[in-house]
C-alpha atoms as a PDB file:
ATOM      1  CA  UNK A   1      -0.837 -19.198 -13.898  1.00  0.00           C
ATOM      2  CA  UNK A   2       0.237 -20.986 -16.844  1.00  0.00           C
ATOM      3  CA  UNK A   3      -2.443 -23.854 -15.768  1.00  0.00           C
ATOM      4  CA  UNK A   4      -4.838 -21.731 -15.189  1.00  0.00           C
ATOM      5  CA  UNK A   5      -4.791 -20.041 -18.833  1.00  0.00           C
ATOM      6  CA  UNK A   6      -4.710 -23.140 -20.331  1.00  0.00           C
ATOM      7  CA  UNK A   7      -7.543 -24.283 -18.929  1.00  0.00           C
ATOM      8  CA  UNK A   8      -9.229 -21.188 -20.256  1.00  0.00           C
ATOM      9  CA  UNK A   9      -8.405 -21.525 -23.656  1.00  0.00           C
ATOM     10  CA  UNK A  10      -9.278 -25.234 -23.400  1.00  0.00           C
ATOM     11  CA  UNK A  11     -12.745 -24.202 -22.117  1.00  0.00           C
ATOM     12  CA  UNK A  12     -12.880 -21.785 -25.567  1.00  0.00           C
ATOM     13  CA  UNK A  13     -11.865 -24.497 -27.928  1.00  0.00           C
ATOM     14  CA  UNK A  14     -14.238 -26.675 -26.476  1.00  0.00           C
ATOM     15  CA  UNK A  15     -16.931 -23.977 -26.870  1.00  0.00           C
ATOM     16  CA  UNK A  16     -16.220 -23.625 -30.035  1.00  0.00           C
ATOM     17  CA  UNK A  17     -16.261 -27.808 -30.792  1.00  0.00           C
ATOM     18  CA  UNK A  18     -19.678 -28.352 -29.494  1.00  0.00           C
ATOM     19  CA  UNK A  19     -21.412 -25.471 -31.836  1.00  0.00           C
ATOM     20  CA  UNK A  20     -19.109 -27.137 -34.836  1.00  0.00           C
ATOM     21  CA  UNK A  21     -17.401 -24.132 -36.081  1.00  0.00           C
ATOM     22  CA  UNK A  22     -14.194 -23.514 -37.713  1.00  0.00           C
ATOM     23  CA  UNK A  23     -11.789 -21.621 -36.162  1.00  0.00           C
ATOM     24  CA  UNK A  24     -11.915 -19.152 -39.712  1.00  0.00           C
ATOM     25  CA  UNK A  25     -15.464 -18.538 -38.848  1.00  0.00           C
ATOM     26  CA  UNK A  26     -14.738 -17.591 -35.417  1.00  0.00           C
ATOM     27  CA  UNK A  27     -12.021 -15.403 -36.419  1.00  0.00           C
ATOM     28  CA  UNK A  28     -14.081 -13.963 -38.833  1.00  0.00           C
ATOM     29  CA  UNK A  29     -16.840 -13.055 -36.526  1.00  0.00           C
ATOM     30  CA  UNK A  30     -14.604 -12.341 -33.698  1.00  0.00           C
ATOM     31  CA  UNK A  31     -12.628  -9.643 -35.798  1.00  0.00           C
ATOM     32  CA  UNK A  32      -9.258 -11.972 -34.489  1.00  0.00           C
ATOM     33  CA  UNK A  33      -6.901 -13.301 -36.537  1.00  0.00           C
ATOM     34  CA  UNK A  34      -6.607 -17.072 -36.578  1.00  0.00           C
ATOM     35  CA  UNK A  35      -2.940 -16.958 -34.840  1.00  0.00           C
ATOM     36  CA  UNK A  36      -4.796 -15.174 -32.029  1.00  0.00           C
ATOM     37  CA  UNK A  37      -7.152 -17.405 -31.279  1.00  0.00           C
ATOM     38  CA  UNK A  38      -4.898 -20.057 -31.635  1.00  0.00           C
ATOM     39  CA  UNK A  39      -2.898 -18.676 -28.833  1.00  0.00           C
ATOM     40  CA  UNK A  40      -6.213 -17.962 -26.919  1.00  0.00           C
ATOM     41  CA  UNK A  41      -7.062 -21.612 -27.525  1.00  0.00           C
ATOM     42  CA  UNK A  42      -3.649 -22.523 -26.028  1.00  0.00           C
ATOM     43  CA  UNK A  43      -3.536 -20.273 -23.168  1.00  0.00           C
ATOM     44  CA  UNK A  44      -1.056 -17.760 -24.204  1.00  0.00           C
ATOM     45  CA  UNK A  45      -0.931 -15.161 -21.590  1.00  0.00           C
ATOM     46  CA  UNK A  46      -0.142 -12.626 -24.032  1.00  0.00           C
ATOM     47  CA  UNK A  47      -3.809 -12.755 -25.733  1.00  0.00           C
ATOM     48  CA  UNK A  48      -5.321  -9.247 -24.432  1.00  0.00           C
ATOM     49  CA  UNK A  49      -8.503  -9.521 -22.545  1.00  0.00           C
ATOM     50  CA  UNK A  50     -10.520  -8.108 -25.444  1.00  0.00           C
ATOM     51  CA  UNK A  51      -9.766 -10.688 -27.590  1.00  0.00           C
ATOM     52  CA  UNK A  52     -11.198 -12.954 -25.103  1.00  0.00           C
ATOM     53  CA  UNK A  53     -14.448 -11.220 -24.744  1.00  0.00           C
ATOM     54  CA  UNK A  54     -14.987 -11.238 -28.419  1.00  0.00           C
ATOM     55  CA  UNK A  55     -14.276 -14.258 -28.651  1.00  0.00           C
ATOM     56  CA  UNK A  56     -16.766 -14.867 -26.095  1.00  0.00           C
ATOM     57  CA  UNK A  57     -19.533 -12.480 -27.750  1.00  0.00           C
ATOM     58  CA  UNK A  58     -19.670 -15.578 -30.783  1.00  0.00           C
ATOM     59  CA  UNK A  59     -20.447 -17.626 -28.927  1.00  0.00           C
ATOM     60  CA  UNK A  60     -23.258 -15.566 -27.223  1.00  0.00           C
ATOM     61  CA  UNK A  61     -21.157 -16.381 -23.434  1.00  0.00           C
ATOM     62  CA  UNK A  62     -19.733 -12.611 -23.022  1.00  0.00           C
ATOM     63  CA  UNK A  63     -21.903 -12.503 -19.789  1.00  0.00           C
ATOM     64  CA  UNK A  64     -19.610 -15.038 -18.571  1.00  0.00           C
ATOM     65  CA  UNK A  65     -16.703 -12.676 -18.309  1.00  0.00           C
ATOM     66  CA  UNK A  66     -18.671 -10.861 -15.334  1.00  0.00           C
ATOM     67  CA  UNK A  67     -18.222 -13.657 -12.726  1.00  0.00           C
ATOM     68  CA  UNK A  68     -14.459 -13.460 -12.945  1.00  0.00           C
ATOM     69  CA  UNK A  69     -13.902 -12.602  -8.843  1.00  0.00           C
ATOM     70  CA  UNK A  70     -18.045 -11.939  -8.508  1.00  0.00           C
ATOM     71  CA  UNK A  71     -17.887 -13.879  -5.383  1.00  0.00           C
ATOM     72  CA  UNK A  72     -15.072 -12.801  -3.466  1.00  0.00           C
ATOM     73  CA  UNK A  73     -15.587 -13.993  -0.249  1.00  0.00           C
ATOM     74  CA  UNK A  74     -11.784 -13.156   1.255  1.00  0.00           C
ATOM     75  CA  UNK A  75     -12.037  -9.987   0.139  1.00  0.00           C
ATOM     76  CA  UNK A  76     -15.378  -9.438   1.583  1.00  0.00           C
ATOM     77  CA  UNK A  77     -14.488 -10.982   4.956  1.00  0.00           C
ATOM     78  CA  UNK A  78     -11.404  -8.688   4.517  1.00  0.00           C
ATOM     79  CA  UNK A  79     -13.719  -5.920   3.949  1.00  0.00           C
ATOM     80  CA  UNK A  80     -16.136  -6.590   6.736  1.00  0.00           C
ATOM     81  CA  UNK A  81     -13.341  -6.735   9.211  1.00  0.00           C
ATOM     82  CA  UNK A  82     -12.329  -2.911   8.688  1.00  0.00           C
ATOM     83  CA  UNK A  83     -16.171  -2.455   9.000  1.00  0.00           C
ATOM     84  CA  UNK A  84     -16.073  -3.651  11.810  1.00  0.00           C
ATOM     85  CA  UNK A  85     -13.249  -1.998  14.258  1.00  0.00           C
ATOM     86  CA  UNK A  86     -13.712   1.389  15.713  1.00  0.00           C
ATOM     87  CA  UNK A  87     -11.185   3.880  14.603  1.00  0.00           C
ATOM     88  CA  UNK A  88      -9.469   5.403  17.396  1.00  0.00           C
ATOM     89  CA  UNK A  89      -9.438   8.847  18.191  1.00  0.00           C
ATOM     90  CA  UNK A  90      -6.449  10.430  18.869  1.00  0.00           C
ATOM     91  CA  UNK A  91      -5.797  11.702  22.311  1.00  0.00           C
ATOM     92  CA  UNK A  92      -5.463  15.327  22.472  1.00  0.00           C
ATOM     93  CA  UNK A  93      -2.494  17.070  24.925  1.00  0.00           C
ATOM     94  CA  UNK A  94      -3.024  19.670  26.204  1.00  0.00           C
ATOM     95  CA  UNK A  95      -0.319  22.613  25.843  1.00  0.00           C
ATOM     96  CA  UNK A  96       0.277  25.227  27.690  1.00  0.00           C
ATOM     97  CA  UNK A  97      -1.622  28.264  25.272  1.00  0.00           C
ATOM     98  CA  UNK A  98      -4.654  25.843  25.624  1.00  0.00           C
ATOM     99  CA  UNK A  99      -4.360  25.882  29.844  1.00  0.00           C
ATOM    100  CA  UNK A 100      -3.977  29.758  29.122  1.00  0.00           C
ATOM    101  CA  UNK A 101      -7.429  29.902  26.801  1.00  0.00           C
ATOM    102  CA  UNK A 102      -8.796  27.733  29.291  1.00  0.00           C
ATOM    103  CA  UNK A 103      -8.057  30.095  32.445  1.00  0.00           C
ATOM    104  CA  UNK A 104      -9.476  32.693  30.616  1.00  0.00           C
ATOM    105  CA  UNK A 105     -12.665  31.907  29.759  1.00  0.00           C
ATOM    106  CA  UNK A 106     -13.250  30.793  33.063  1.00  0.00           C
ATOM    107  CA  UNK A 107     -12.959  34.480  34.341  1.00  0.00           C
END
């Protein structure tokens, strides 16, 4: 995991590198303060997912945030394969009031 969020806040630091701004401007338009993004930057998993989306809302990429598991094709397959077996119905005994039910409606 730790990997993982590192990589993300890598990916945010080098967003905001290539549009050349500071991290005070981000923090200012981000509403963060610059410990926070710092962390973000760093991959602290203790940076709330908000922070991440405005953070991502600067730099106009917010949309981004909506392909986190989009394609979930285990999940799917997992999915399909309930779809696709039968429930089985459960066998129903007879007892002895229904035999009596049943004798009498045949008279």
């Amino acid at each position: 995991m730790r990997r993982l969020l590192a990589g993300l806040g890598e990916h945010v630091k080098l967003a905001r590198l290539r549009r050349n701004l500071s991290q005070q401007r981000i923090c200012e338009r981000a509403g963060i303060s610059r410990p926070t993004l710092r962390e973000l930057e760093r991959g602290s998993p203790g940076v709330s997912l908000g922070t991440l989306v405005a953070v991502l809302q600067v730099f106009a990429l917010e949309k981004d945030i909506t392909l986190i598991a989009r394609d979930d094709e285990l999940g799917r397959r997992l999915q399909d394969a309930k779809l696709n077996f039968p429930k089985r119905r459960a066998s129903r005994r007879t007892t002895p009031r229904d035999q009596k039910t049943e004798n009498e409606s045949k008279l």
